[in-house]
N, C-alpha and C. Protein backbone atom coordinates (compact mmCIF):
# COMPACT_ATOMS: atom_id res chain seq x y z
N UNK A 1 -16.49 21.87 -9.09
CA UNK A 1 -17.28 21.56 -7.91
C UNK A 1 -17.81 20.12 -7.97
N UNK A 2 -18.04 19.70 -9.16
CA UNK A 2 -18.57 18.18 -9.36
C UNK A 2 -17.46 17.07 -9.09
N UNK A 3 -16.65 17.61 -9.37
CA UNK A 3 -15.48 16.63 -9.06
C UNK A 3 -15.06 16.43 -7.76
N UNK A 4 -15.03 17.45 -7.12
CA UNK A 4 -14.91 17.41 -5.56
C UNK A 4 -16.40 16.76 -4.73
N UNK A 5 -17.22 17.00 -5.10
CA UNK A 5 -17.64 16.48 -4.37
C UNK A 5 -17.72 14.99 -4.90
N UNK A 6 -18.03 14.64 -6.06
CA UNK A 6 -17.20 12.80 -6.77
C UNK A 6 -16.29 12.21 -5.40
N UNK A 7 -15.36 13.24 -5.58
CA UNK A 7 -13.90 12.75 -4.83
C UNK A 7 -14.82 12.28 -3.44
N UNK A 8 -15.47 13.46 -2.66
CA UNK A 8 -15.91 13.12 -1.61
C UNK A 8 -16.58 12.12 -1.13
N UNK A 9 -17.60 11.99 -2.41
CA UNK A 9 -18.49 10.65 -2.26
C UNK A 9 -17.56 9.33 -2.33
N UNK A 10 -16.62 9.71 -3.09
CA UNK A 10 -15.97 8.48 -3.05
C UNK A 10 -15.01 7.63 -2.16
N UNK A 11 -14.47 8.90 -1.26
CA UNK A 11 -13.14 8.50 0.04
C UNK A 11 -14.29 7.86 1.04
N UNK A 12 -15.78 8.78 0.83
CA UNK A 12 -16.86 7.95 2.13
C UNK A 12 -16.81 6.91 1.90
N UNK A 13 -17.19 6.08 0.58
CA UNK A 13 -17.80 4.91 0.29
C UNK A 13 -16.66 3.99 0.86
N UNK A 14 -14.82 4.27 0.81
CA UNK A 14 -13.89 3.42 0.62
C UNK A 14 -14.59 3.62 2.29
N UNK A 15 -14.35 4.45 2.72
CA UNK A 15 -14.46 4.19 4.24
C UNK A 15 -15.41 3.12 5.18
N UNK A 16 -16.41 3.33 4.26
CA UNK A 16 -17.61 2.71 4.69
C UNK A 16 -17.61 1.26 4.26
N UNK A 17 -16.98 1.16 3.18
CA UNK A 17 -16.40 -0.58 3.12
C UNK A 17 -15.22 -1.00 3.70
N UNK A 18 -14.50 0.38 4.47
CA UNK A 18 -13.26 -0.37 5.00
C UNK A 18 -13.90 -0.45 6.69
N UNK A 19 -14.67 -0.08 7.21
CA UNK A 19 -15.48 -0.18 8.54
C UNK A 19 -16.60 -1.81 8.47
N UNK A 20 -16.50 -1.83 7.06
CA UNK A 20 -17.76 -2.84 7.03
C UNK A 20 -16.75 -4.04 7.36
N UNK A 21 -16.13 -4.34 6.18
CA UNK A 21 -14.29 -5.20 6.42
C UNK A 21 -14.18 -5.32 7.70
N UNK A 22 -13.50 -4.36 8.09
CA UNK A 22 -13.04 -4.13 9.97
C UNK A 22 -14.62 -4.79 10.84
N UNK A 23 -15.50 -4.98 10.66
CA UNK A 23 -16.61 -5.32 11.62
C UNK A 23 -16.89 -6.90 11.03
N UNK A 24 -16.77 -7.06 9.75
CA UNK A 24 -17.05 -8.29 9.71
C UNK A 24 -15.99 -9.77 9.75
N UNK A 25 -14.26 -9.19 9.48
CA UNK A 25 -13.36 -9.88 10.06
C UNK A 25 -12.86 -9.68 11.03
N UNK A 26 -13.11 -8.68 12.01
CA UNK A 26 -12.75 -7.70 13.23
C UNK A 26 -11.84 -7.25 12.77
N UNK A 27 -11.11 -6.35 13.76
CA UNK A 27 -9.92 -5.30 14.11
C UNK A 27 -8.80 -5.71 14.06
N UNK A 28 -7.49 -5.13 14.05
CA UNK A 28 -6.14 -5.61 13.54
C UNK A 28 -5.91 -6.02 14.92
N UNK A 29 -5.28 -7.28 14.34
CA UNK A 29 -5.18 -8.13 15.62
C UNK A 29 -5.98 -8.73 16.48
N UNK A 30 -7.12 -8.54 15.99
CA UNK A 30 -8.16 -9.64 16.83
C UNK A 30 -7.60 -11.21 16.09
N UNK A 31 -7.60 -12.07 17.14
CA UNK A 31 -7.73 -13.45 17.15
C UNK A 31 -8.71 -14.34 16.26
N UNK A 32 -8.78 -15.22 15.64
CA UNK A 32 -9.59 -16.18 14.98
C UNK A 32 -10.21 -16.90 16.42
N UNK A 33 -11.40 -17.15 16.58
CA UNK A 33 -11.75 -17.63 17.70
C UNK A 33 -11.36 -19.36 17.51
N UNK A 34 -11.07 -19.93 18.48
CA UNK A 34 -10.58 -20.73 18.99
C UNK A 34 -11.83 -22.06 18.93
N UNK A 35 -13.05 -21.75 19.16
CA UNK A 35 -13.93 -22.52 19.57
C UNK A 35 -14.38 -23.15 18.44
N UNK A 36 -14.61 -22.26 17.25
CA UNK A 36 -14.91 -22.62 15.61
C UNK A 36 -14.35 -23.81 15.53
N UNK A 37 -15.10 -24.98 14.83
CA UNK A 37 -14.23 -26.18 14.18
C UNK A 37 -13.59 -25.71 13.08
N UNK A 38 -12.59 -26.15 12.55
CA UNK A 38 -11.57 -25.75 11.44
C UNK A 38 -12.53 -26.05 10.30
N UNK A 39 -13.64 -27.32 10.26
CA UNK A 39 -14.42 -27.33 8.95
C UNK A 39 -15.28 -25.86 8.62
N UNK A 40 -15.46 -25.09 9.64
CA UNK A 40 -16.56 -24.47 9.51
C UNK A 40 -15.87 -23.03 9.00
N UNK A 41 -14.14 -22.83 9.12
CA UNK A 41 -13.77 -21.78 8.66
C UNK A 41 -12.75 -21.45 7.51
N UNK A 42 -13.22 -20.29 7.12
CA UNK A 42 -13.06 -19.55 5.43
C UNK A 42 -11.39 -19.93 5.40
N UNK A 43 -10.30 -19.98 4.62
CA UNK A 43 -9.15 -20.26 4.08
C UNK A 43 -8.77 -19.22 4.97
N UNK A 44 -8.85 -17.87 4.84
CA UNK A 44 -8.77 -16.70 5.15
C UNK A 44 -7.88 -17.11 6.84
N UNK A 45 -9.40 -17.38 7.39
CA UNK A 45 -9.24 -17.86 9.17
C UNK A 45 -8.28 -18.67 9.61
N UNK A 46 -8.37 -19.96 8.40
CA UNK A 46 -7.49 -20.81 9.21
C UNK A 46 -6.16 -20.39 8.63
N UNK A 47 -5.87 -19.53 7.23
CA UNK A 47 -4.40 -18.93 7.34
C UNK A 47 -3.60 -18.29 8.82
N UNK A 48 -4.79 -16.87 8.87
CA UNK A 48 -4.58 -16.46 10.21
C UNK A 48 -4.35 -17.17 11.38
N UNK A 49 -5.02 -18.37 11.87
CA UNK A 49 -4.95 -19.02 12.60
C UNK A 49 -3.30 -20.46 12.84
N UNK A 50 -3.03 -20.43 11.60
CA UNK A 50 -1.63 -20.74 11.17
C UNK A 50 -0.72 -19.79 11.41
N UNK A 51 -1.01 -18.69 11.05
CA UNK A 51 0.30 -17.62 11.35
C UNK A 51 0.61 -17.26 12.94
N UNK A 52 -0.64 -17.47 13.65
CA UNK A 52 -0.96 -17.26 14.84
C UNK A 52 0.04 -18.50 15.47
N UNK A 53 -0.22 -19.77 14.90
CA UNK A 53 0.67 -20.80 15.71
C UNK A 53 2.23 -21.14 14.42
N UNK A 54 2.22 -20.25 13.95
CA UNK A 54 3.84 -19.83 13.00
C UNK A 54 4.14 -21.10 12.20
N UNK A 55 3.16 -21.89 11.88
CA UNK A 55 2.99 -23.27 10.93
C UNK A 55 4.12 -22.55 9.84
N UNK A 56 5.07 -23.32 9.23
CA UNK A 56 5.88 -23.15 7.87
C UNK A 56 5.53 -23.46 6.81
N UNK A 57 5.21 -22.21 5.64
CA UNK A 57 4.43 -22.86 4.64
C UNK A 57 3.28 -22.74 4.69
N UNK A 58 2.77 -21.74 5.49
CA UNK A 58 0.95 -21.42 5.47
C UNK A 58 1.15 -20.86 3.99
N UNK A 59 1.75 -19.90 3.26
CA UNK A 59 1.04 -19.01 2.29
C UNK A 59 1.16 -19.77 1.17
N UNK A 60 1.79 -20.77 1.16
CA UNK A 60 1.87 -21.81 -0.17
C UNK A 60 0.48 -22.91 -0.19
N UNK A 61 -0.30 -23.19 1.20
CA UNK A 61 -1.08 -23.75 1.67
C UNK A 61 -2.42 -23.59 0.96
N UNK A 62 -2.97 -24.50 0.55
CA UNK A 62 -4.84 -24.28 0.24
C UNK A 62 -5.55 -24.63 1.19
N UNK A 63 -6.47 -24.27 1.69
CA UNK A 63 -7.39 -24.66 2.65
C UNK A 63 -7.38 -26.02 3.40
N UNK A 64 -7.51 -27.01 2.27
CA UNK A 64 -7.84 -28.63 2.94
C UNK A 64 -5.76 -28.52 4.16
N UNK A 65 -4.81 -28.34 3.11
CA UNK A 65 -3.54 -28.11 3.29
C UNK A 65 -3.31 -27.55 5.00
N UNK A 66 -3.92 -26.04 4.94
CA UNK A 66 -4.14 -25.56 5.96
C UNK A 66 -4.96 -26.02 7.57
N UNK A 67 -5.79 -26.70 7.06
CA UNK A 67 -6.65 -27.59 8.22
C UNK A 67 -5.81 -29.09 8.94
N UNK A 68 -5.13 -29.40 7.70
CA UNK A 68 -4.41 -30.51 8.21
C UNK A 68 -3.58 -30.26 9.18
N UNK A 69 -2.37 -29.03 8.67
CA UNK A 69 -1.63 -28.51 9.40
C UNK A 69 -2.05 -27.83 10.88
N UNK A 70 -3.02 -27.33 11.06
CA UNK A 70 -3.46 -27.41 12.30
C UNK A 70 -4.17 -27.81 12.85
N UNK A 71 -4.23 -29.34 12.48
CA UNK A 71 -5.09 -30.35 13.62
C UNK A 71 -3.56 -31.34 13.82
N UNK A 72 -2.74 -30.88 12.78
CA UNK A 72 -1.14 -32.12 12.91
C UNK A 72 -0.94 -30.74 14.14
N UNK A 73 -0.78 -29.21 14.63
CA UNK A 73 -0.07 -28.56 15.65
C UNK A 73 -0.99 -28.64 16.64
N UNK A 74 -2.07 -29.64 17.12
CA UNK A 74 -2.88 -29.32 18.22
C UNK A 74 -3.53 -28.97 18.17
N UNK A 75 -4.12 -27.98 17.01
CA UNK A 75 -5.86 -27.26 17.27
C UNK A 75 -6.62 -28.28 16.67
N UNK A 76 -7.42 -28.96 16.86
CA UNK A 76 -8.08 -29.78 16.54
C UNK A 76 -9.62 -28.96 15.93
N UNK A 77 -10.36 -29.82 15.53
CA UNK A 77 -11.99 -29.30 14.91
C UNK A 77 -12.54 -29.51 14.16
């Protein structure tokens, strides 16, 4: 009985950090907002925001790498 409920406590918790995840980078397929300057966002964003405009070579990319590349495709910030 201790183990089951372990188990239980434990599928909540994944849940409850996978809702927290989902609310604080949004939902699959939400957009990187557009308006953000590129200084102001996480590696994370401006990857996404690369894949979004299909840049070659985002996942080999570090951050500074990544910002360049999309102010060289037009998003400026």
């Amino acid at each position: 009985m201790r183990r089951l409920l372990i188990g239980i406590a434990a599928v909540a918790a994944l849940f409850a950090c996978a809702v927290a995840v989902l609310k604080h980078h949004g939902g699959p397929g939400e957009r990187v907002s557009s308006e953000r300057p590129l200084d102001d966002m996480t590696r994370d964003e401006l990857y996404t925001l690369a894949q979004e405009l299909d840049i070659p070579g985002r996942s080999r990319m570090k951050k500074t790498e990544l910002r360049t590349a999309l102010s060289r495709a037009g998003r400026s910030g």
